[in-house]
Protein backbone atom coordinates (compact mmCIF):
# COMPACT_ATOMS: atom_id res chain seq x y z
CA UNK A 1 25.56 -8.53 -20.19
CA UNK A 2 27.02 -5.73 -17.71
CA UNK A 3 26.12 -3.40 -15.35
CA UNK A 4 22.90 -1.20 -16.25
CA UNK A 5 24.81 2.24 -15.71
CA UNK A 6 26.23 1.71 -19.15
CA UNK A 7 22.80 2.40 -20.26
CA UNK A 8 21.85 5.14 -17.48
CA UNK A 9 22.11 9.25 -18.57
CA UNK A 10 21.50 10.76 -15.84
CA UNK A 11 20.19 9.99 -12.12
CA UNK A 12 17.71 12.84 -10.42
CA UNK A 13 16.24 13.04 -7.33
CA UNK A 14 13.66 15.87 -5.62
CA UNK A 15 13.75 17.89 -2.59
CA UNK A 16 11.80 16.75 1.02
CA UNK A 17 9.05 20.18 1.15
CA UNK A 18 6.11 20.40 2.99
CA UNK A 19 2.85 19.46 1.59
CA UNK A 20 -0.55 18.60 2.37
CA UNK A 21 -2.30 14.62 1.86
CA UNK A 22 -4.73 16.11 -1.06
CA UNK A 23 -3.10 15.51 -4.45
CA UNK A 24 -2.39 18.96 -6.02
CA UNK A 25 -4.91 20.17 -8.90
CA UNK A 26 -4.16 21.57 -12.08
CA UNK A 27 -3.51 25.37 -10.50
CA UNK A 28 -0.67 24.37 -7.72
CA UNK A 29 2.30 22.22 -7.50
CA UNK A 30 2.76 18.85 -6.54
CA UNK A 31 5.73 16.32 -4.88
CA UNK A 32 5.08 12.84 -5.77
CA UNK A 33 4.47 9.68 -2.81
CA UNK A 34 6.82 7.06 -2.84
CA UNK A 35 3.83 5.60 -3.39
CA UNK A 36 3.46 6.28 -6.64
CA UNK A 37 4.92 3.21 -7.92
CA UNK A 38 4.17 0.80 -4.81
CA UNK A 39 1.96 -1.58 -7.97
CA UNK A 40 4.75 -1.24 -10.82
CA UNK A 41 2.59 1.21 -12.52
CA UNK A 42 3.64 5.03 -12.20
CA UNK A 43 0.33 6.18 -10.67
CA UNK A 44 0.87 10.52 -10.92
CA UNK A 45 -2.54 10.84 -8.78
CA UNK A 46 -0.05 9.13 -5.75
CA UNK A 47 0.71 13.28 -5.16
CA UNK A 48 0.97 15.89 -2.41
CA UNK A 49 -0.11 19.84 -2.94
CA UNK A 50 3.20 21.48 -1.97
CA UNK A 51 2.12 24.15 0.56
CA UNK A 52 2.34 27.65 -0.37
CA UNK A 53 6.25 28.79 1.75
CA UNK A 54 7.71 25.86 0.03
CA UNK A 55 7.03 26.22 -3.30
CA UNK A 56 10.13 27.93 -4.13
CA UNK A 57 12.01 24.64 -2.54
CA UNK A 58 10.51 21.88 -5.08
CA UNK A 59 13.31 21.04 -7.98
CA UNK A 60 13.21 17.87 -10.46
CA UNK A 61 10.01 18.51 -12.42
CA UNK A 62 8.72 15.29 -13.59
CA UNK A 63 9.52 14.22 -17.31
CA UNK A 64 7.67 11.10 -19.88
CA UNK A 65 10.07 8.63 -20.57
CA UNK A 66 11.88 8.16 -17.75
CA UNK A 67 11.74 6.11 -14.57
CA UNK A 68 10.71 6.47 -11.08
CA UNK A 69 12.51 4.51 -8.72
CA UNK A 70 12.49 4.20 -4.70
CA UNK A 71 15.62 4.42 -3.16
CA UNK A 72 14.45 4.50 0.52
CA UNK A 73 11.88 2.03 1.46
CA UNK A 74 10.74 -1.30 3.10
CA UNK A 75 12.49 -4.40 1.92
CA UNK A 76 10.03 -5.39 0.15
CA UNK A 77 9.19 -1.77 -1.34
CA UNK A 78 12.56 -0.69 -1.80
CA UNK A 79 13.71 -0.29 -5.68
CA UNK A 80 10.58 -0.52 -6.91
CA UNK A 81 9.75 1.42 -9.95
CA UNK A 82 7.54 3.02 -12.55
CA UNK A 83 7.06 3.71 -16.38
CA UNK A 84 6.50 7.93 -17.00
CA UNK A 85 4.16 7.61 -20.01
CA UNK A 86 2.36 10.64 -19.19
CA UNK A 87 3.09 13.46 -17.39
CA UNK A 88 1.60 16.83 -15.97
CA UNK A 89 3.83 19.99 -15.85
CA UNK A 90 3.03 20.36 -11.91
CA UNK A 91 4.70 17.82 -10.40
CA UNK A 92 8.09 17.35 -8.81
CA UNK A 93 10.09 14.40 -7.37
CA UNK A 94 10.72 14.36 -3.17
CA UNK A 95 14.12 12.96 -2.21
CA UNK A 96 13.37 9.45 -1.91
CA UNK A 97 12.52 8.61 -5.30
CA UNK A 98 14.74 9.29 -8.22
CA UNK A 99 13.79 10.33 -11.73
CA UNK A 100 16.11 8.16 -14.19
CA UNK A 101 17.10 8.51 -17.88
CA UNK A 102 18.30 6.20 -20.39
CA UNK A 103 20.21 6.35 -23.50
CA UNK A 104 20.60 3.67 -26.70
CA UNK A 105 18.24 1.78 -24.89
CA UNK A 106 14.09 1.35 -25.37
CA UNK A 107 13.49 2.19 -22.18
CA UNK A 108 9.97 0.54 -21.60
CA UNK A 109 12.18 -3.04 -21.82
CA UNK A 110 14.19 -0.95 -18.63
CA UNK A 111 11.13 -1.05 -17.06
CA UNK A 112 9.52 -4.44 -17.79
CA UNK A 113 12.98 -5.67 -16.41
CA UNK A 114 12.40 -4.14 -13.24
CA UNK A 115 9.54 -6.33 -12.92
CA UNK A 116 10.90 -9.57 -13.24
CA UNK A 117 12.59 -11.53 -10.01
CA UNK A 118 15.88 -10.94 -10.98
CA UNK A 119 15.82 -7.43 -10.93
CA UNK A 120 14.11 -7.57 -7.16
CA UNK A 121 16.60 -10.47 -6.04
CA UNK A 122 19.71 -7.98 -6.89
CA UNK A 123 18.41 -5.22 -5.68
CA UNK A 124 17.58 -6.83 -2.10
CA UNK A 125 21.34 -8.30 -2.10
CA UNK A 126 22.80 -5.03 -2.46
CA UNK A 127 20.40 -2.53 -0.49
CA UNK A 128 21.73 -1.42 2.93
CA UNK A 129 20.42 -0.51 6.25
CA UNK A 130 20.38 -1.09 9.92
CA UNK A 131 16.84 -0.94 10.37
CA UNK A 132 14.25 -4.03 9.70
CA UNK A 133 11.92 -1.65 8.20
CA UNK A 134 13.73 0.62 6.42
CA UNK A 135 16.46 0.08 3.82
CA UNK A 136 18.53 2.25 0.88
CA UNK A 137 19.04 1.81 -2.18
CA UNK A 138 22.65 4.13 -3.73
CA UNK A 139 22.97 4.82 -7.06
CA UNK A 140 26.35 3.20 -7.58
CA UNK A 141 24.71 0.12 -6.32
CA UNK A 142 21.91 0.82 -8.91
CA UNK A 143 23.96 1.63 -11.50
CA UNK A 144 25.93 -1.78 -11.06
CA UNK A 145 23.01 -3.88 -11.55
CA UNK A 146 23.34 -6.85 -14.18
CA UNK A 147 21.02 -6.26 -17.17
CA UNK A 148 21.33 -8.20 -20.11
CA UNK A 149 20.96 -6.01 -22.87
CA UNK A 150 19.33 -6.89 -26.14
CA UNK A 151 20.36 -5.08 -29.59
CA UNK A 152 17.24 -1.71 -29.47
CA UNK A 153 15.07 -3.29 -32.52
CA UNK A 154 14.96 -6.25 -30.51
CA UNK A 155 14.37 -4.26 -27.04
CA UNK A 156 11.99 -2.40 -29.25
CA UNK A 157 9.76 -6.02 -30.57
CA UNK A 158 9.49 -7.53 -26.93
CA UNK A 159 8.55 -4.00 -25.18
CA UNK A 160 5.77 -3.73 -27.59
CA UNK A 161 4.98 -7.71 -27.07
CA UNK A 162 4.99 -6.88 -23.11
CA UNK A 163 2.76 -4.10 -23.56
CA UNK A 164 0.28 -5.28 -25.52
CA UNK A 165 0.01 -8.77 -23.57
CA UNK A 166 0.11 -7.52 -20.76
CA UNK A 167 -2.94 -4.77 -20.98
CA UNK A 168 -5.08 -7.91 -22.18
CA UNK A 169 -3.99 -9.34 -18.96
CA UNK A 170 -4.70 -5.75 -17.12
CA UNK A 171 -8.34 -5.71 -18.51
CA UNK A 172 -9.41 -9.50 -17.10
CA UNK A 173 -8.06 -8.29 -13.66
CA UNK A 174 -9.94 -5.51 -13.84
CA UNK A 175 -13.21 -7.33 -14.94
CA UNK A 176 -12.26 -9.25 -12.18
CA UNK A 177 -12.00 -6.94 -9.69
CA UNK A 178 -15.49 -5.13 -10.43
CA UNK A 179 -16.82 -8.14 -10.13
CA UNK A 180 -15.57 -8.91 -6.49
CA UNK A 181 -16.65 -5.71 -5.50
CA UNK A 182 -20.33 -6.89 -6.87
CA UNK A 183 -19.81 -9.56 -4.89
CA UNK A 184 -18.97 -7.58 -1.80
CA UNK A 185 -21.59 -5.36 -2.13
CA UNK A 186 -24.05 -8.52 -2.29
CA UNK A 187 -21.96 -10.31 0.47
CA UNK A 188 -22.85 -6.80 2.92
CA UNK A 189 -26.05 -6.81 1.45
CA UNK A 190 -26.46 -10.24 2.91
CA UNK A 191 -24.94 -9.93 6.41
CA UNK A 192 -26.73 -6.51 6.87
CA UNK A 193 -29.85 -8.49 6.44
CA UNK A 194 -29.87 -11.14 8.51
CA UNK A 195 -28.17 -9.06 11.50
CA UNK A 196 -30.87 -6.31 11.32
CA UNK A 197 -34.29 -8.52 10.12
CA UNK A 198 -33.33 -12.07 10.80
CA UNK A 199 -33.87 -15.01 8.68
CA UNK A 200 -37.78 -15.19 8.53
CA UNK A 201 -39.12 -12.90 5.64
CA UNK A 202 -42.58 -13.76 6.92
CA UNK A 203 -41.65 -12.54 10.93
CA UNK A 204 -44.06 -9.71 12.02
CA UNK A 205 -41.87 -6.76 12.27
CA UNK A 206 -42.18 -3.69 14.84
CA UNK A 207 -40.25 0.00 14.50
CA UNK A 208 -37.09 -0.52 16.47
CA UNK A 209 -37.12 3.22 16.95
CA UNK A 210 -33.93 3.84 15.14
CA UNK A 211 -33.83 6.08 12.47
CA UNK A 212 -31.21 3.82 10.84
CA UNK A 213 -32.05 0.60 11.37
CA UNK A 214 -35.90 0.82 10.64
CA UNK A 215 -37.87 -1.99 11.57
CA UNK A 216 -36.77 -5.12 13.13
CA UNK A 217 -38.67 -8.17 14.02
CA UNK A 218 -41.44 -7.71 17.02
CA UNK A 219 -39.89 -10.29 19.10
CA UNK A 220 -36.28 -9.11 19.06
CA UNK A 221 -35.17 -6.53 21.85
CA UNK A 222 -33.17 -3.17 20.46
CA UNK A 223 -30.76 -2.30 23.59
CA UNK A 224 -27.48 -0.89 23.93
CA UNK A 225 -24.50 -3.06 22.93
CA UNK A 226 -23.00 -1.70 26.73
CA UNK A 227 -25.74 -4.43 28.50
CA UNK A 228 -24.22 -7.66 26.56
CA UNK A 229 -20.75 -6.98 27.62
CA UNK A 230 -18.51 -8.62 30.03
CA UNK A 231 -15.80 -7.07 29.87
CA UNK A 232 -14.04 -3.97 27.91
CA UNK A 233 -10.19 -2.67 27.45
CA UNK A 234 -8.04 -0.92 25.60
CA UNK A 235 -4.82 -2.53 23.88
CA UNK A 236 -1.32 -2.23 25.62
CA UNK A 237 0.42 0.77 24.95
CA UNK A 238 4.46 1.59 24.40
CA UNK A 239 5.38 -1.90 24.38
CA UNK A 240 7.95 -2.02 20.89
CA UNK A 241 10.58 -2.40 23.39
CA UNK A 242 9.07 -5.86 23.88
CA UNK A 243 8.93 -6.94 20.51
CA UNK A 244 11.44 -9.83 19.93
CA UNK A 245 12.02 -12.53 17.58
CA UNK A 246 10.39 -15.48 19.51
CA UNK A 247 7.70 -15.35 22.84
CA UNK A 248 3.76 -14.35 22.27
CA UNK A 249 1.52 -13.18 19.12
CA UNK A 250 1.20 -9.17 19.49
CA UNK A 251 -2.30 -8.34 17.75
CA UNK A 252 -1.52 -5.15 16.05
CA UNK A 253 -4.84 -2.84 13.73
CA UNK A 254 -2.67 -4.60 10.74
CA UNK A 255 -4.21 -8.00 11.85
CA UNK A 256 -7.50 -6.67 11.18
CA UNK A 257 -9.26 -7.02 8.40
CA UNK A 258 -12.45 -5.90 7.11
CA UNK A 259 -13.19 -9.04 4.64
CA UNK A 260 -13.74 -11.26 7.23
CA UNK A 261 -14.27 -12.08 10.45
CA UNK A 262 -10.86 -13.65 11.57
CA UNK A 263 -7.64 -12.15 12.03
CA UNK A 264 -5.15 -11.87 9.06
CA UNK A 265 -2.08 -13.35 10.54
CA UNK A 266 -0.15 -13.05 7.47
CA UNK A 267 2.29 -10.57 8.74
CA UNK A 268 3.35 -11.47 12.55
CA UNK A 269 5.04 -9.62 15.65
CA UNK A 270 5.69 -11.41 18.86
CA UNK A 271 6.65 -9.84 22.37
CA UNK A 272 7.91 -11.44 25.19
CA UNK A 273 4.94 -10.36 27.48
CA UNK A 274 5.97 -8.05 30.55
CA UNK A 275 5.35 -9.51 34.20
CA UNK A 276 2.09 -7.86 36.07
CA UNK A 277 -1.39 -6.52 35.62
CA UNK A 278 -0.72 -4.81 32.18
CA UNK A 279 0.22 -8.19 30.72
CA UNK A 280 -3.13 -10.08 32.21
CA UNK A 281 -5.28 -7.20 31.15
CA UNK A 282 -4.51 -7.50 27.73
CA UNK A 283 -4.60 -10.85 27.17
CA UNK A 284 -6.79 -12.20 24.42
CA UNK A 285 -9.17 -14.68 24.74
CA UNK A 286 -11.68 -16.85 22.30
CA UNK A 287 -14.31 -15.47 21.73
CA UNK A 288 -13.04 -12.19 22.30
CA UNK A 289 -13.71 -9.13 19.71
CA UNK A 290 -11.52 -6.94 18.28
CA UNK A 291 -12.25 -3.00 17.61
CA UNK A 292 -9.62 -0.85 16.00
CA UNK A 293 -10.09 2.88 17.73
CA UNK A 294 -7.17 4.17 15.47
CA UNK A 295 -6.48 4.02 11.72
CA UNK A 296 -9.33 2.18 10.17
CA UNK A 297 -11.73 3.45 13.09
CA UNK A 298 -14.15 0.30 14.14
């Protein structure tokens, strides 16, 4: 047991350039996301096209067998890390993720271990930062991570365990998860029914004039939404300097979800509430619906 720099060869990191949000294609160059191992997995499609005046700027090509790390993050983002298995000969490392090799070590059991809560717990102990949001990770403070190292066969016997449990436990999540999204689809399927036709199948039905919404039943009234409301704002504006640790919930687009109909209140931020009209116009109230303008528009 000692610090995992005794097993670390070398420590890389990439260069900030300027890039655009499509992920680069087999003819240009691409800087990773720090995204790219937000789920544990190295994801390589998590890329940026480096834009043409920059190219010359990009360094650390991306190499199999090593392992992406996050060094600047969210505290719950920050360290986490990814397994190269495969990699293209376009892409290059940005300078908040590092590109880390290993020697006399297998280093898929690196990488397993920087799944488990350990790994996370240390990592969170020793990252630094002012900010709530934001926190670093240095790569002595890396490097002096406890890791209990195994003799290599045996590294060797429970990476290969790992990996091969652990893709039978990959495939029934993803059965899993094309079967929620069957379930969504029906679930839509559903609501957009009995919004748009009701709950009669046998109701006598009229052309609601709509291109999009076809028919609708002859004793319903198509009308804009505008002559059922009461009442219609916008959110506040420019109020972080509010936010505090105690006083009222602040309903940010976060706290809306598109699975349901309630808010997702899961992840909080209160505000003590400025005095005057600002403060009463915003107010929410039951009943009351929520539209996000921004972001994940309506």
């Amino acid at each position: 047991v000692g610090a995992i720099k005794r097993q670390i060869q070398k420590i890389e990191s990439g260069t900030s350039v300027n890039a655009s949000d499509e992920p680069a294609d087999a003819e240009k160059l691409g800087v990773l996301k720090t995204s790219c191992v937000y789920t544990g997995i190295f994801d390589p499609d998590e890329n940026k096209t480096v834009l043409e005046e920059d190219i010359h700027r990009v360094s650390c090509p991306l190499r199999i067998g090593t392992i992406i790390v996050s060094r600047m993050n969210t505290p719950d983002l920050i360290g986490a890390a990814g397994l190269v298995r495969h990699a293209s000969n376009n892409l290059f490392l940005p300078d908040r993720l590092w590109q880390i090799s290993f020697s006399n070590t297998d280093v898929r059991f690196v990488y397993f271990w920087t799944l488990t809560n350990l790994y996370r717990g240390q990592v969170k102990a020793v990252c630094t930062g002012t900010s709530s949001s934001m926190k670093n990770l240095g790569q002595d403070q890396f490097g002096n991570l406890s890791f209990a190292t195994p003799p290599i066969a045996e590294q060797t016997q429970i990476a290969a365990f790992l990996d091969r449990e652990t893709a039978k436990i990959d495939e029934l999540v993803a059965e899993q998860r094309r079967l929620m999204e069957l379930l969504k689809e029906k679930r839509q399927a559903v609501i957009s029914h009995a919004v748009n036709q009701g709950l009669n199948p046998n109701a006598p039905m009229k052309p609601s004039g709509i291109e999009w919404l076809g028919d609708v039943p002859a004793h319903w009234e198509v009308m804009p939404l505008k002559r059922n409301l009461d009442f219609l704002t916008s959110g506040s504006r420019g109020w972080a300097d509010n936010y505090s640790d105690e006083g009222e919930l602040f309903i940010r687009i976060t706290n809306l979800t598109r699975g349901s109909i309630g808010l997702d209140l899961s992840d909080i931020q209160r505000v003590t509430v400025p005095d005057g009209a600002e403060g009463s116009r915003t107010r929410v109230q039951p009943g009351d619906v929520l539209f996000s303008i921004t972001a994940y528009l309506g």
